[in-house]
C-alpha atoms as a PDB file:
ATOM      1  CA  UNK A   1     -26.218 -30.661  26.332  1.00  0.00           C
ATOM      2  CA  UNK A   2     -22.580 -30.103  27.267  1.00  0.00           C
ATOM      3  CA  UNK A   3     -22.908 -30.944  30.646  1.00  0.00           C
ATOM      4  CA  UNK A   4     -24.392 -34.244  29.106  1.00  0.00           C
ATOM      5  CA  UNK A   5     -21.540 -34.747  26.497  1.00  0.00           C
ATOM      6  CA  UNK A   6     -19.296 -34.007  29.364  1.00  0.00           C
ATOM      7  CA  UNK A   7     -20.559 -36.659  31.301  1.00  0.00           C
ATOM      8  CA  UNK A   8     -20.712 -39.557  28.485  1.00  0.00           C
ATOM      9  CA  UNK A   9     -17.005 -38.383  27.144  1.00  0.00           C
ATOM     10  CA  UNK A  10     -15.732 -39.758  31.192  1.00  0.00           C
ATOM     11  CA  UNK A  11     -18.321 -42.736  31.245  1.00  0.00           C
ATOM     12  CA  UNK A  12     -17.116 -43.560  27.767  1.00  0.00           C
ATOM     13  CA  UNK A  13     -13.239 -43.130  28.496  1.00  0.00           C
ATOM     14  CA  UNK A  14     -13.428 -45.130  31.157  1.00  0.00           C
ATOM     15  CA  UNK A  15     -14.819 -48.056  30.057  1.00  0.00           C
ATOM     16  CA  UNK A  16     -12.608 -47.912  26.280  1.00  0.00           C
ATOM     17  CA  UNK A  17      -9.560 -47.705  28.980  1.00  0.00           C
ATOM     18  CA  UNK A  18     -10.651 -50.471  31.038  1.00  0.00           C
ATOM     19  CA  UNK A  19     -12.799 -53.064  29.363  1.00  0.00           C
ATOM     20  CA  UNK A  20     -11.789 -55.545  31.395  1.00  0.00           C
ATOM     21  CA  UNK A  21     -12.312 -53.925  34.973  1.00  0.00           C
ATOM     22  CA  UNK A  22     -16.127 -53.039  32.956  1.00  0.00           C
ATOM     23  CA  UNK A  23     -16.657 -56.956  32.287  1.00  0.00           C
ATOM     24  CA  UNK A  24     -15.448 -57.242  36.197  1.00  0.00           C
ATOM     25  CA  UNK A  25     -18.348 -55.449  37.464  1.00  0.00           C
ATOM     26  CA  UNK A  26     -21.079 -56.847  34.946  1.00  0.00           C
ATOM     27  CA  UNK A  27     -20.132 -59.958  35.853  1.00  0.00           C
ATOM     28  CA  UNK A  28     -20.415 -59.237  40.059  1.00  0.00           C
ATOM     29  CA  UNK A  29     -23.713 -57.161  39.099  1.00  0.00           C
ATOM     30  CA  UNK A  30     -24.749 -60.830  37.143  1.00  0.00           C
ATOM     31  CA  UNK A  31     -23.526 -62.820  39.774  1.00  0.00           C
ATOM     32  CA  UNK A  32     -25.147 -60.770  42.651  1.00  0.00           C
ATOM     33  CA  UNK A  33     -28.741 -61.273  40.618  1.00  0.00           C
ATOM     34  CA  UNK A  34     -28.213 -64.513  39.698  1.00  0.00           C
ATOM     35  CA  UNK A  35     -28.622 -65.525  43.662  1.00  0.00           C
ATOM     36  CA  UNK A  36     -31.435 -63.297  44.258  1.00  0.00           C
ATOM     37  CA  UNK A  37     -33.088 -64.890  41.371  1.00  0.00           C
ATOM     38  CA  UNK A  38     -32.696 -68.644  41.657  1.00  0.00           C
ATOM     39  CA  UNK A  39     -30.787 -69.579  45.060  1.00  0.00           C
ATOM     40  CA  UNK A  40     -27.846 -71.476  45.845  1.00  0.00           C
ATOM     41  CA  UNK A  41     -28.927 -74.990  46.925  1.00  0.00           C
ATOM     42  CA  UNK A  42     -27.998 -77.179  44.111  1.00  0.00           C
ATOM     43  CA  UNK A  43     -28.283 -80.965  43.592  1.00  0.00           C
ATOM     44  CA  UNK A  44     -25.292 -82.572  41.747  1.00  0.00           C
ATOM     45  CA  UNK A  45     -27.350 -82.922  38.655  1.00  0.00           C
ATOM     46  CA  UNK A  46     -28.778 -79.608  38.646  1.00  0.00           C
ATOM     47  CA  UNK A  47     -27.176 -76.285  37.394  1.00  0.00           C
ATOM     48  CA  UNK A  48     -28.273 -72.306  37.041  1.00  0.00           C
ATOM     49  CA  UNK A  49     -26.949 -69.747  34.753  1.00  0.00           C
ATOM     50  CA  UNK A  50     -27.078 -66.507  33.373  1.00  0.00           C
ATOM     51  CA  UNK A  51     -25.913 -65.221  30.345  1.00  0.00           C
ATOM     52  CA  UNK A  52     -26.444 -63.530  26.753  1.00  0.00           C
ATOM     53  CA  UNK A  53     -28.372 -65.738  24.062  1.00  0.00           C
ATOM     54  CA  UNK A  54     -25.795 -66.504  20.613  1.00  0.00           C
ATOM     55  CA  UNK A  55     -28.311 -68.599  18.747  1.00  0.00           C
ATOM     56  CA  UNK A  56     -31.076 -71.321  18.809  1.00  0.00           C
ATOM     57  CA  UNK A  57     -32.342 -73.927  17.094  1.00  0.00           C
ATOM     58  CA  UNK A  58     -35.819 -76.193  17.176  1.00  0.00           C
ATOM     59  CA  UNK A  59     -34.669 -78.095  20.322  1.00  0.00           C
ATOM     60  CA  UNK A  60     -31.931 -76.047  22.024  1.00  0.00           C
ATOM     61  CA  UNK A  61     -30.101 -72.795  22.668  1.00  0.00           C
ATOM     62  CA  UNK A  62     -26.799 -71.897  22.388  1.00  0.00           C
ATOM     63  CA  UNK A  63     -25.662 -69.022  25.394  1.00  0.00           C
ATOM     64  CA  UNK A  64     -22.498 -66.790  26.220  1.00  0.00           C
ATOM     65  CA  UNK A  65     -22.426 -67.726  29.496  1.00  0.00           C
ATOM     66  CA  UNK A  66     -21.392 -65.186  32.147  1.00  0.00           C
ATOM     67  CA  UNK A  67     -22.353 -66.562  35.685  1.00  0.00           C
ATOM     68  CA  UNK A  68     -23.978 -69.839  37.262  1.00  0.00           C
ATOM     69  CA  UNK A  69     -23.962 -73.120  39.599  1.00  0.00           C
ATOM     70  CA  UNK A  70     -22.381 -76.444  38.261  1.00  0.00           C
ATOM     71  CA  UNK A  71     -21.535 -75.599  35.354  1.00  0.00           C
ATOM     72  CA  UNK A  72     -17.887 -73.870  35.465  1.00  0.00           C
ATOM     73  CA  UNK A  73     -16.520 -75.440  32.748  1.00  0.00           C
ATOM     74  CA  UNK A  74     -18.759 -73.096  30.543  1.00  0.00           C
ATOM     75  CA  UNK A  75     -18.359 -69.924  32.167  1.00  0.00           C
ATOM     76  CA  UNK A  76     -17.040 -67.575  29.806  1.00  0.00           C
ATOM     77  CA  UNK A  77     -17.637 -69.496  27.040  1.00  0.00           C
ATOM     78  CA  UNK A  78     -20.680 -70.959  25.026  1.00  0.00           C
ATOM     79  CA  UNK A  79     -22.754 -73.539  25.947  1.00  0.00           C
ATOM     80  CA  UNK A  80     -25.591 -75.263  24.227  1.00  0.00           C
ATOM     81  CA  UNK A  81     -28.795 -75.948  26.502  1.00  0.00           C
ATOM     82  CA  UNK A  82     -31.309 -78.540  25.632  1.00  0.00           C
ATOM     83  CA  UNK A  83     -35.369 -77.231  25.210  1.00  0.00           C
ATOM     84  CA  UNK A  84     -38.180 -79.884  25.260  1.00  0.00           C
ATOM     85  CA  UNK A  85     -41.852 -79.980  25.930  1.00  0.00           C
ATOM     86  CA  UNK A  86     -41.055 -80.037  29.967  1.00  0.00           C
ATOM     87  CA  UNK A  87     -39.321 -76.458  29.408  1.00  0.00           C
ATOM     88  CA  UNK A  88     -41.078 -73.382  30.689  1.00  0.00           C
ATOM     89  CA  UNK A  89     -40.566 -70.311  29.595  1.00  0.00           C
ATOM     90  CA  UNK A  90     -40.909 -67.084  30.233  1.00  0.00           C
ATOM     91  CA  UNK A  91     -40.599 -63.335  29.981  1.00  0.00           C
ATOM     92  CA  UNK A  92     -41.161 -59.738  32.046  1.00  0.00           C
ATOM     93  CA  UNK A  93     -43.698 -60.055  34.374  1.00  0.00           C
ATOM     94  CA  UNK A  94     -44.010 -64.107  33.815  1.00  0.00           C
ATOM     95  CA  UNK A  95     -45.575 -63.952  30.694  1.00  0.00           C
ATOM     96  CA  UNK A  96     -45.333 -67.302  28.965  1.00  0.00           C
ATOM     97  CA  UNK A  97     -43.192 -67.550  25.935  1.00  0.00           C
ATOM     98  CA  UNK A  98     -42.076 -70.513  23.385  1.00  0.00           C
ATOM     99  CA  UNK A  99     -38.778 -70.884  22.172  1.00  0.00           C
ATOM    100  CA  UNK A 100     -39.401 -68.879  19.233  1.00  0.00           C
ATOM    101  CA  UNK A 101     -39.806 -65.308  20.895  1.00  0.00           C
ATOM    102  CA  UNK A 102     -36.102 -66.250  22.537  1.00  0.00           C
ATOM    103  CA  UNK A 103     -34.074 -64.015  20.006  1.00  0.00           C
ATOM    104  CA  UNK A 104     -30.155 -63.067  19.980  1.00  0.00           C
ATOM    105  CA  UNK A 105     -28.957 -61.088  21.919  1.00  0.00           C
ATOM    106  CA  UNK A 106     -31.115 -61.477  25.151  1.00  0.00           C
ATOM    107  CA  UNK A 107     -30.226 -61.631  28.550  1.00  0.00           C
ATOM    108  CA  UNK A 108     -31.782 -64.810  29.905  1.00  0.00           C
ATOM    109  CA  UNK A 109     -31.389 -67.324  33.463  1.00  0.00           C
ATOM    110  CA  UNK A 110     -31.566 -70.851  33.166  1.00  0.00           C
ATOM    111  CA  UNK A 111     -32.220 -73.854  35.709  1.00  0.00           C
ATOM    112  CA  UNK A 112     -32.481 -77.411  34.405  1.00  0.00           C
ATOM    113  CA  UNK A 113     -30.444 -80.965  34.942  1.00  0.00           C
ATOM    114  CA  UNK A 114     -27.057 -82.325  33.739  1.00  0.00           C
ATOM    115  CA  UNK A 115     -26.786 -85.459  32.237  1.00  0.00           C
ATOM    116  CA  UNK A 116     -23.249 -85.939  31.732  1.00  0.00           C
ATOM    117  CA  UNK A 117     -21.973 -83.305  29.521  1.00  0.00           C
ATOM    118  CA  UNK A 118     -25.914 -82.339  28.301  1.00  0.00           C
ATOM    119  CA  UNK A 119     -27.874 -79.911  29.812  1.00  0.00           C
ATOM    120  CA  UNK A 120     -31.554 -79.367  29.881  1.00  0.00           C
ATOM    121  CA  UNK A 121     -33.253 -76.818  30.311  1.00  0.00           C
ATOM    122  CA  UNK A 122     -36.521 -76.638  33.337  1.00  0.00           C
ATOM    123  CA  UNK A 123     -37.032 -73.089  33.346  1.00  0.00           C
ATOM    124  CA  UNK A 124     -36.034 -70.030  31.166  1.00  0.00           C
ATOM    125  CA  UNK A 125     -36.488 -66.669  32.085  1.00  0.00           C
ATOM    126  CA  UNK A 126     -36.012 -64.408  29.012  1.00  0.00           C
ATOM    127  CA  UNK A 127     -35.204 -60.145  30.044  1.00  0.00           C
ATOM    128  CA  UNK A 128     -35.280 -59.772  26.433  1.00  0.00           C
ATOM    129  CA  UNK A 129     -32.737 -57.302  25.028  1.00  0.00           C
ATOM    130  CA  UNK A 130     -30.608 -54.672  27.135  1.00  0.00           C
ATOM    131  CA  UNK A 131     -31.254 -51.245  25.990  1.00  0.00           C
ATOM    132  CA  UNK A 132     -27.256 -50.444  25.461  1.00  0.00           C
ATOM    133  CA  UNK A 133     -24.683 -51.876  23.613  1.00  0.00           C
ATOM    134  CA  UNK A 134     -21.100 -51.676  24.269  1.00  0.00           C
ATOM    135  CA  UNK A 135     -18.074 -52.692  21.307  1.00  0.00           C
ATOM    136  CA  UNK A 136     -16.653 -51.612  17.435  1.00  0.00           C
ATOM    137  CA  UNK A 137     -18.788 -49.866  14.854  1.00  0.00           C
ATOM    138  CA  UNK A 138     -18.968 -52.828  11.978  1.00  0.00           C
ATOM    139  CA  UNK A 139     -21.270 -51.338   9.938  1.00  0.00           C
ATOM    140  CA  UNK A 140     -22.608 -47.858   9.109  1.00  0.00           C
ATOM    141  CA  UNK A 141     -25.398 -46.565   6.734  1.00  0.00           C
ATOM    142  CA  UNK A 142     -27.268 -43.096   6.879  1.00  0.00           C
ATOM    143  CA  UNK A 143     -30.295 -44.740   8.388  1.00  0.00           C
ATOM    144  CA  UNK A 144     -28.660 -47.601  11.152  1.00  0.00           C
ATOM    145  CA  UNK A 145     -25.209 -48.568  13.275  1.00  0.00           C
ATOM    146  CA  UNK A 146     -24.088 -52.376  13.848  1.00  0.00           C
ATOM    147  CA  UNK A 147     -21.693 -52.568  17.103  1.00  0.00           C
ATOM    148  CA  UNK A 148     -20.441 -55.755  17.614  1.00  0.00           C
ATOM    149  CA  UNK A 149     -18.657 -56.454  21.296  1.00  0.00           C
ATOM    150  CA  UNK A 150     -15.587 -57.865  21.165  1.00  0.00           C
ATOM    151  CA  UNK A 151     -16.130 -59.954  24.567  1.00  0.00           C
ATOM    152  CA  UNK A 152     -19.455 -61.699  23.965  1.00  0.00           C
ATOM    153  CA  UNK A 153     -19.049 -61.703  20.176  1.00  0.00           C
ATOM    154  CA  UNK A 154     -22.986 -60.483  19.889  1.00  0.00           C
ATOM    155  CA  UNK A 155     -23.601 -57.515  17.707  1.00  0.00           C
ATOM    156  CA  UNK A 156     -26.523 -54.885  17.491  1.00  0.00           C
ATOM    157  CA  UNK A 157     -28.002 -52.943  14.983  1.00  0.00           C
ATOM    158  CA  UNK A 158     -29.938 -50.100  15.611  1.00  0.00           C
ATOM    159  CA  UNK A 159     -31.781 -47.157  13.860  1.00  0.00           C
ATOM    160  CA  UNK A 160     -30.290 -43.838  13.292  1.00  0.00           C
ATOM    161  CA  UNK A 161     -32.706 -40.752  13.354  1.00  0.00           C
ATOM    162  CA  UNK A 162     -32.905 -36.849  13.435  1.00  0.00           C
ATOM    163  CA  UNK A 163     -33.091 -37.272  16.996  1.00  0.00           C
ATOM    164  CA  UNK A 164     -30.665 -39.428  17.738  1.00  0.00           C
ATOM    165  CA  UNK A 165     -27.301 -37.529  19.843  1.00  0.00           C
ATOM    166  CA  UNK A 166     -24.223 -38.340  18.811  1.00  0.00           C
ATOM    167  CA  UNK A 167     -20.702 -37.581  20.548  1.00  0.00           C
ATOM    168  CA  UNK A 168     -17.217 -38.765  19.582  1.00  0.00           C
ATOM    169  CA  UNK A 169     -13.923 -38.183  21.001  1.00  0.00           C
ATOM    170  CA  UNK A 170     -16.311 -35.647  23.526  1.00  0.00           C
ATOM    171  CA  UNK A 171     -17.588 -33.486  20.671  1.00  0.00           C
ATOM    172  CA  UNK A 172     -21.110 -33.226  19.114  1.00  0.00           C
ATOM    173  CA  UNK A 173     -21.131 -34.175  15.938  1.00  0.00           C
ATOM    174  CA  UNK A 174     -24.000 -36.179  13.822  1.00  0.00           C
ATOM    175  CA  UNK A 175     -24.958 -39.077  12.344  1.00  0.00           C
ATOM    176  CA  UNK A 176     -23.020 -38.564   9.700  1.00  0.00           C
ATOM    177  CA  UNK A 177     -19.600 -38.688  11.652  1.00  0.00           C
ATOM    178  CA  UNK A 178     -20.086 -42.019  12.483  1.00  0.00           C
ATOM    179  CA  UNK A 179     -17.257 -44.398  11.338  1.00  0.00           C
ATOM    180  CA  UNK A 180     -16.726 -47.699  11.033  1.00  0.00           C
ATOM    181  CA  UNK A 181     -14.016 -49.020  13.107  1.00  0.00           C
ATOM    182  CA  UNK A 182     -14.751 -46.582  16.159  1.00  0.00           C
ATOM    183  CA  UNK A 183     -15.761 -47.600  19.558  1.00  0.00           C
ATOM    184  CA  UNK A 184     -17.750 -46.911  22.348  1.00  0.00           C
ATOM    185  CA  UNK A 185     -21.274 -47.533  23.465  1.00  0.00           C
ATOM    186  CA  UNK A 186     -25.073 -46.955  22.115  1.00  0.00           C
ATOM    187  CA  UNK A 187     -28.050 -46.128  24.177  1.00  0.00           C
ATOM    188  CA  UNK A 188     -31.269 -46.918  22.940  1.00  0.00           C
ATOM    189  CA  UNK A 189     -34.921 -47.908  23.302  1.00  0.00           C
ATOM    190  CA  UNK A 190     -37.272 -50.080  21.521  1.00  0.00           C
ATOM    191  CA  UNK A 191     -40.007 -48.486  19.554  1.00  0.00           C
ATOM    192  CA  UNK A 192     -42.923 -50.690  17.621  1.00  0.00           C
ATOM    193  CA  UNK A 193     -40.211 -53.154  17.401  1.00  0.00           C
ATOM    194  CA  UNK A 194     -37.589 -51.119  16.142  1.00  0.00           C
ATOM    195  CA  UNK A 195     -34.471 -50.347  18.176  1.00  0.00           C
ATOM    196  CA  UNK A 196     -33.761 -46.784  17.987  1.00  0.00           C
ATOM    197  CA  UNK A 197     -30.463 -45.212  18.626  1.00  0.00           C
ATOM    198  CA  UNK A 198     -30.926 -42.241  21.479  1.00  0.00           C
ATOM    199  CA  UNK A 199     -27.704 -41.546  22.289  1.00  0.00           C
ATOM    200  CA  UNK A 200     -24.078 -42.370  20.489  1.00  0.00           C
ATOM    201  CA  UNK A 201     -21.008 -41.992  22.001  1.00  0.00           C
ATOM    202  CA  UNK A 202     -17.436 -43.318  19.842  1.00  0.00           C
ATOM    203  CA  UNK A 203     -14.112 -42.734  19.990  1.00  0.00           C
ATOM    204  CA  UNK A 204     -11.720 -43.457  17.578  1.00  0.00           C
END
């Protein structure tokens, strides 16, 4: 277990000293998969992208974008993408979804057409949601933790247990220790629907 704390104590110091140099190399890693995923040859009217889903509504979704073709003016900030009967969409292992398994939070690719300032949606692939979370503790009870990162704006609650390991400032502590207001990064895995925390690491 100390070898472990020792371990997340760098990982986390590292990233709470250099969030932006972290954001640098998700984005490359997002970038890199985004052209392994969908290709490069574009058509005017055509875009890609690849970012974090914000919200949705009957007809659309709204996404943090982080990466794609043709559509520049949006990267790094949110962009609402059009969803109609034409849309396909889909999950791991190309299962077929509908808009309304497309939650918050996800990590989803998009190809579709521009029309002037609208995009629409052809294809959705949905990774669902990543199994860490990164940013400020803003909100704390004995049985769950709310992170919300500062760079996307997307927060994530999760489930405390017995089991769950928590370090801060490199020392084991508990559940209980757990502040709002301190930072750092949550490991976790997703259990009969719940999110459960597996490892904690803060520092404040």
């Amino acid at each position: 277990m100390k070898k472990l704390i020792g371990s997340m104590a760098l990982v986390a110091l590292v990233l709470a000293a250099s969030p932006a140099l972290a954001h640098e190399s998700e984005e490359g890693s997002i970038r890199a998969e985004f052209r392994s995923f969908f290709g490069l040859r574009l058509g005017e009217n055509k875009f890609h992208l690849n970012g974090t889903v914000v919200g949705t509504t009957a007809s659309s979704i709204v996404v943090d974008v982080k990466a794609g073709s043709h559509v520049r003016d949006w990267i790094g900030e949110q962009a609402t993408i059009n969803v109609n009967a034409d849309t396909k969409i889909y999950g791991k292992e190309k299962a077929e979804l509908t808009l309304a398994d497309v939650k918050v939070g996800d990590r989803i690719k998009i190809a579709g057409t521009i029309d002037g300032s609208i995009l629409i949606a052809l294809r959705i692939v949905d990774h669902g949601l990543p199994m860490k979370a990164f940013g400020e503790v803003t909100a704390k009870s004995d049985t769950s933790l709310t992170l919300q990162n500062n760079l996307t704006g997307v927060s994530q609650t999760v489930v405390l247990n017995e089991d769950t390991d928590v370090v801060i400032n490199g020392e084991e502590k508990t559940t209980a220790d757990i502040q709002v207001g301190d930072s750092g990064w949550v490991k976790f895995k997703n259990f009969a629907g719940s999110l459960i925390a597996r490892i904690v690491v803060l520092f404040r």
